[in-house]
C-alpha atoms as a PDB file:
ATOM      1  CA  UNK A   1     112.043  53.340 130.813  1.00  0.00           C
ATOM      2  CA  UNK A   2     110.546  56.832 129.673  1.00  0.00           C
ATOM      3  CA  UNK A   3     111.670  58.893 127.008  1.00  0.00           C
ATOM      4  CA  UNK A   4     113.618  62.210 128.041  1.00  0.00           C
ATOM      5  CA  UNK A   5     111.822  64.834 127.444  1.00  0.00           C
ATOM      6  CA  UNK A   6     113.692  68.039 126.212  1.00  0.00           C
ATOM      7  CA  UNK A   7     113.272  71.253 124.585  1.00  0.00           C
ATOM      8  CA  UNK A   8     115.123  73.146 121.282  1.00  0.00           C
ATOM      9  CA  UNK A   9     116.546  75.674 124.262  1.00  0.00           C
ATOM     10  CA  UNK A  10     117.670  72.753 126.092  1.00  0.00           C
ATOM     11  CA  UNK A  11     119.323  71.217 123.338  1.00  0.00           C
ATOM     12  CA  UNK A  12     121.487  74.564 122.381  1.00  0.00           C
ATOM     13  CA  UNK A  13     121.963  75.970 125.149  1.00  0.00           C
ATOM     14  CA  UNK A  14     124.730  73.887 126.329  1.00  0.00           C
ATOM     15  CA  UNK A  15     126.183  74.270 122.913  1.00  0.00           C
ATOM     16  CA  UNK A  16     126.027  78.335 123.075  1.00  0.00           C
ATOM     17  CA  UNK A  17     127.571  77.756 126.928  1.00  0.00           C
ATOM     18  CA  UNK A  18     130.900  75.553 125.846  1.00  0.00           C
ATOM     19  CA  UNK A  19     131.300  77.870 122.985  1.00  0.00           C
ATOM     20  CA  UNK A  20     131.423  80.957 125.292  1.00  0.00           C
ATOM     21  CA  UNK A  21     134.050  78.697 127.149  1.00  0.00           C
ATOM     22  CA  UNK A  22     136.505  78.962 124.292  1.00  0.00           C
ATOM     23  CA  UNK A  23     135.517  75.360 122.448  1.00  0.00           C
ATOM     24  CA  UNK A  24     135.940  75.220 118.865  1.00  0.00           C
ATOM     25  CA  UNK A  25     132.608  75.450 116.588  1.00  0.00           C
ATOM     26  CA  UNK A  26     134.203  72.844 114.328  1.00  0.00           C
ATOM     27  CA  UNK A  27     134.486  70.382 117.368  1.00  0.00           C
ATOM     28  CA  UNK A  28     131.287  71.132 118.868  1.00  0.00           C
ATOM     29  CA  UNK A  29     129.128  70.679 116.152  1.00  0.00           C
ATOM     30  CA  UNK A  30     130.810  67.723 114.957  1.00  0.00           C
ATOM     31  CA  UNK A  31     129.971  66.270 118.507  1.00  0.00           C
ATOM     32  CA  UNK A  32     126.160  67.753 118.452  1.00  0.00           C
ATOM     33  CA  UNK A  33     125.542  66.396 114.875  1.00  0.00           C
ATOM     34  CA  UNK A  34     124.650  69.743 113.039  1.00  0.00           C
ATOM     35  CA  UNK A  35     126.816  71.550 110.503  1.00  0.00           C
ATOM     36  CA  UNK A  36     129.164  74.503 111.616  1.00  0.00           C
ATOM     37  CA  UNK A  37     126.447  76.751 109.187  1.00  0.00           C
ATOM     38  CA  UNK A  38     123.896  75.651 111.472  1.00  0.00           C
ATOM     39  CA  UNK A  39     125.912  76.412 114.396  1.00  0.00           C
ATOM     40  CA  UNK A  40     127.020  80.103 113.533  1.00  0.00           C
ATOM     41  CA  UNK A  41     123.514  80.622 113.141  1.00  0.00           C
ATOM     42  CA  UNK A  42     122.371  79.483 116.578  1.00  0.00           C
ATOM     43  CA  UNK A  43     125.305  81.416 118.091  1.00  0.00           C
ATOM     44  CA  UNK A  44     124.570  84.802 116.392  1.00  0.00           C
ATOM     45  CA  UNK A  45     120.634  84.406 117.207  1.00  0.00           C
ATOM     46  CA  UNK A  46     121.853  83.820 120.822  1.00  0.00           C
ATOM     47  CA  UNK A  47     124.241  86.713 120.398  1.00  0.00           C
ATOM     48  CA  UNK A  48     121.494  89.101 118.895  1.00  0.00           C
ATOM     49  CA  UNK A  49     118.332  88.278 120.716  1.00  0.00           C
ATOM     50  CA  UNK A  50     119.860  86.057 124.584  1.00  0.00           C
ATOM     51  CA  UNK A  51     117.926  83.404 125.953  1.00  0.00           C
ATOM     52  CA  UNK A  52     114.627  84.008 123.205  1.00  0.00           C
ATOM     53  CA  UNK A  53     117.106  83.485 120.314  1.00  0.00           C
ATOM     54  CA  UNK A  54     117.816  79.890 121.413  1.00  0.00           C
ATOM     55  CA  UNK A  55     113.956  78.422 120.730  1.00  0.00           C
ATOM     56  CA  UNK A  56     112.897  77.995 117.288  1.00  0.00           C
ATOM     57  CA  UNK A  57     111.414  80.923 114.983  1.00  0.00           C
ATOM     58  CA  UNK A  58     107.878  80.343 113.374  1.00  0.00           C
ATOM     59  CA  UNK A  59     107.896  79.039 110.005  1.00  0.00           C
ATOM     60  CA  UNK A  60     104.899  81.188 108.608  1.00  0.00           C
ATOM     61  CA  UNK A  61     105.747  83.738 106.167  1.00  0.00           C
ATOM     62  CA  UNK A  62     105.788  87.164 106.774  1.00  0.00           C
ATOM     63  CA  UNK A  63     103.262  87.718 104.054  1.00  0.00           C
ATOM     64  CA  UNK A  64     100.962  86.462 101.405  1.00  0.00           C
ATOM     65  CA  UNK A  65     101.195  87.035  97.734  1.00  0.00           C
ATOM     66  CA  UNK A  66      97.749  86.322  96.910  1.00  0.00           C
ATOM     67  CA  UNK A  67      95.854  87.256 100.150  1.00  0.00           C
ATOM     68  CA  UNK A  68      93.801  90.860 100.676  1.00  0.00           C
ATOM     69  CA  UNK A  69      93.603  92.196 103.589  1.00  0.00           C
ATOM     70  CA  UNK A  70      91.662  95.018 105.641  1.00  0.00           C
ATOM     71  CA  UNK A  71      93.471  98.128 103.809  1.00  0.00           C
ATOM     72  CA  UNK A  72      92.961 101.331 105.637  1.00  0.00           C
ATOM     73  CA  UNK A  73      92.920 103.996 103.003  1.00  0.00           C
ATOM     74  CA  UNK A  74      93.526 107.539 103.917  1.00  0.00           C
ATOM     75  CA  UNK A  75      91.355 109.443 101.247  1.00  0.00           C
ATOM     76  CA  UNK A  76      88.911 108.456  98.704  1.00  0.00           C
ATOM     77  CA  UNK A  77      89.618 110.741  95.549  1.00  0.00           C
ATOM     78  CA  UNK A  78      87.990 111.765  92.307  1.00  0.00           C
ATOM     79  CA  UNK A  79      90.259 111.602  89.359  1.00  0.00           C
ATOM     80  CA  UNK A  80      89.704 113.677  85.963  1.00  0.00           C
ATOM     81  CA  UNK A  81      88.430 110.678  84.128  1.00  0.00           C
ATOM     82  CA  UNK A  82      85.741 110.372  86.865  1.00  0.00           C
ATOM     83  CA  UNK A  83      87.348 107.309  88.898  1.00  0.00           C
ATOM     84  CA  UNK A  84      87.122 106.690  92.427  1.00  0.00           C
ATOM     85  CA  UNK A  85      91.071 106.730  93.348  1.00  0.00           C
ATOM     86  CA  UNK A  86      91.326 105.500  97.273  1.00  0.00           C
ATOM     87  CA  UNK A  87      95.522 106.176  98.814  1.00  0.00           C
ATOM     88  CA  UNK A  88      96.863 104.399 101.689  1.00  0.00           C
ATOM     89  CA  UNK A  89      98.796 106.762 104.631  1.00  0.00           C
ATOM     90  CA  UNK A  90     101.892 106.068 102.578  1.00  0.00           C
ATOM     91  CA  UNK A  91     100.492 107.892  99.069  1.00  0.00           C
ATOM     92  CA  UNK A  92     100.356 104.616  97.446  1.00  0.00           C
ATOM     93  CA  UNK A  93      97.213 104.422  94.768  1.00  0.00           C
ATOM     94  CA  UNK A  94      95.793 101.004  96.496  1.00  0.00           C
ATOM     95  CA  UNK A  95      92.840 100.419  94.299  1.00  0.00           C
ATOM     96  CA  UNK A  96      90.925 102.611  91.568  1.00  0.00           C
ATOM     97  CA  UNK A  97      86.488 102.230  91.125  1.00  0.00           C
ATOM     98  CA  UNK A  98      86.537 102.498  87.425  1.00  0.00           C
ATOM     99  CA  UNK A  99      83.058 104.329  87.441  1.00  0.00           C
ATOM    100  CA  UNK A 100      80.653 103.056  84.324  1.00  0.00           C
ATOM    101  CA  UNK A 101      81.130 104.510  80.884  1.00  0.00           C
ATOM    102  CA  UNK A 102      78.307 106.983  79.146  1.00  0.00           C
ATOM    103  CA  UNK A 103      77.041 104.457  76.961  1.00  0.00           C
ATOM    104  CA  UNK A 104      75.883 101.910  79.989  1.00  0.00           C
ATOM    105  CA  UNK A 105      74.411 104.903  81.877  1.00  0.00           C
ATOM    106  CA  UNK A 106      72.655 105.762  78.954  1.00  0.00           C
ATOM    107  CA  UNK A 107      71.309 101.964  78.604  1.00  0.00           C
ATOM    108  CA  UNK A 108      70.211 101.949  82.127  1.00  0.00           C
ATOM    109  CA  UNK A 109      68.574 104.953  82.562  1.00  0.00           C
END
Protein backbone atom coordinates (compact mmCIF):
# COMPACT_ATOMS: atom_id res chain seq x y z
CA UNK A 1 0.00 0.00 0.00
CA UNK A 2 1.25 3.60 -1.11
CA UNK A 3 2.07 6.34 0.99
CA UNK A 4 -0.54 9.35 1.06
CA UNK A 5 0.67 11.95 -0.44
CA UNK A 6 -0.24 15.45 1.06
CA UNK A 7 0.69 18.96 1.11
CA UNK A 8 1.50 21.74 4.19
CA UNK A 9 -2.02 23.45 2.80
CA UNK A 10 -3.61 20.21 3.07
CA UNK A 11 -2.49 19.53 6.38
CA UNK A 12 -3.81 23.11 7.88
CA UNK A 13 -6.36 23.75 6.16
CA UNK A 14 -8.72 21.56 7.89
CA UNK A 15 -7.31 22.90 11.07
CA UNK A 16 -7.99 26.77 9.99
CA UNK A 17 -11.71 25.26 8.78
CA UNK A 18 -12.81 23.58 12.39
CA UNK A 19 -11.40 26.59 14.03
CA UNK A 20 -13.66 28.96 11.99
CA UNK A 21 -16.39 26.41 13.22
CA UNK A 22 -16.03 27.53 16.80
CA UNK A 23 -13.44 24.51 18.02
CA UNK A 24 -11.12 25.34 20.66
CA UNK A 25 -7.27 26.01 19.61
CA UNK A 26 -6.29 24.17 22.79
CA UNK A 27 -8.26 21.01 21.57
CA UNK A 28 -7.31 21.19 18.09
CA UNK A 29 -3.82 21.37 18.33
CA UNK A 30 -3.61 18.92 20.97
CA UNK A 31 -5.36 16.54 18.38
CA UNK A 32 -3.00 17.81 15.29
CA UNK A 33 0.22 17.42 17.41
CA UNK A 34 1.59 21.09 17.22
CA UNK A 35 1.66 23.60 20.07
CA UNK A 36 -1.22 26.26 20.46
CA UNK A 37 1.99 28.94 19.54
CA UNK A 38 2.25 27.16 16.42
CA UNK A 39 -1.34 27.21 15.87
CA UNK A 40 -2.08 31.05 16.46
CA UNK A 41 0.48 31.49 14.02
CA UNK A 42 -1.04 29.43 11.21
CA UNK A 43 -4.43 31.02 12.00
CA UNK A 44 -3.27 34.70 11.83
CA UNK A 45 -1.14 33.92 8.49
CA UNK A 46 -4.47 32.46 7.19
CA UNK A 47 -6.25 35.46 8.61
CA UNK A 48 -3.72 38.04 7.05
CA UNK A 49 -2.76 36.62 3.72
CA UNK A 50 -6.21 33.52 2.84
CA UNK A 51 -5.45 30.52 1.09
CA UNK A 52 -1.35 31.67 0.29
CA UNK A 53 -0.85 32.05 4.09
CA UNK A 54 -1.52 28.33 4.67
CA UNK A 55 1.81 26.92 2.57
CA UNK A 56 5.08 27.37 4.08
CA UNK A 57 7.25 30.73 3.85
CA UNK A 58 10.89 30.44 2.39
CA UNK A 59 13.52 30.07 4.84
CA UNK A 60 16.18 32.38 3.07
CA UNK A 61 16.95 35.52 4.72
CA UNK A 62 15.92 38.66 3.64
CA UNK A 63 19.48 39.80 3.40
CA UNK A 64 23.15 39.18 3.67
CA UNK A 65 25.54 40.72 6.07
CA UNK A 66 28.57 40.09 4.21
CA UNK A 67 27.36 40.05 0.54
CA UNK A 68 27.77 43.28 -2.08
CA UNK A 69 25.58 43.79 -4.37
CA UNK A 70 24.94 45.87 -7.72
CA UNK A 71 24.53 49.44 -5.87
CA UNK A 72 23.02 52.01 -8.09
CA UNK A 73 24.51 55.28 -7.00
CA UNK A 74 22.85 58.48 -7.89
CA UNK A 75 25.92 60.92 -8.18
CA UNK A 76 29.56 60.53 -8.14
CA UNK A 77 30.98 63.60 -6.08
CA UNK A 78 34.24 65.37 -5.42
CA UNK A 79 34.86 66.10 -1.82
CA UNK A 80 37.34 68.97 -0.50
CA UNK A 81 40.02 66.51 0.38
CA UNK A 82 39.91 65.36 -3.30
CA UNK A 83 37.87 61.95 -2.77
CA UNK A 84 35.58 60.41 -5.07
CA UNK A 85 32.25 60.38 -2.75
CA UNK A 86 29.46 58.17 -4.82
CA UNK A 87 25.41 58.61 -2.85
CA UNK A 88 22.73 56.20 -3.33
CA UNK A 89 18.92 57.78 -4.29
CA UNK A 90 18.42 57.80 -0.55
CA UNK A 91 21.59 60.42 0.29
CA UNK A 92 23.40 57.69 1.92
CA UNK A 93 27.47 58.07 1.36
CA UNK A 94 27.75 54.25 -0.07
CA UNK A 95 31.42 54.13 -0.72
CA UNK A 96 34.32 56.88 -0.85
CA UNK A 97 37.69 56.43 -3.75
CA UNK A 98 40.27 57.67 -1.40
CA UNK A 99 42.30 59.27 -4.37
CA UNK A 100 46.38 58.76 -3.87
CA UNK A 101 48.29 61.09 -1.62
CA UNK A 102 51.04 63.80 -3.12
CA UNK A 103 53.88 61.89 -2.11
CA UNK A 104 52.90 58.58 -4.37
CA UNK A 105 52.04 60.90 -7.30
CA UNK A 106 55.18 62.42 -6.90
CA UNK A 107 56.97 58.79 -6.87
CA UNK A 108 55.18 57.79 -9.93
CA UNK A 109 55.47 60.49 -12.06
Amino acid sequence: MPWKESSVTDERMPFVIRLNDGETMASLCREFGISRKTGYKIFERYQQCGLEGLSDRTRRPFRYANQVGAIKYKKLTTATNGDQVATCCLGRVIFIIKSPSKSKLQRFS
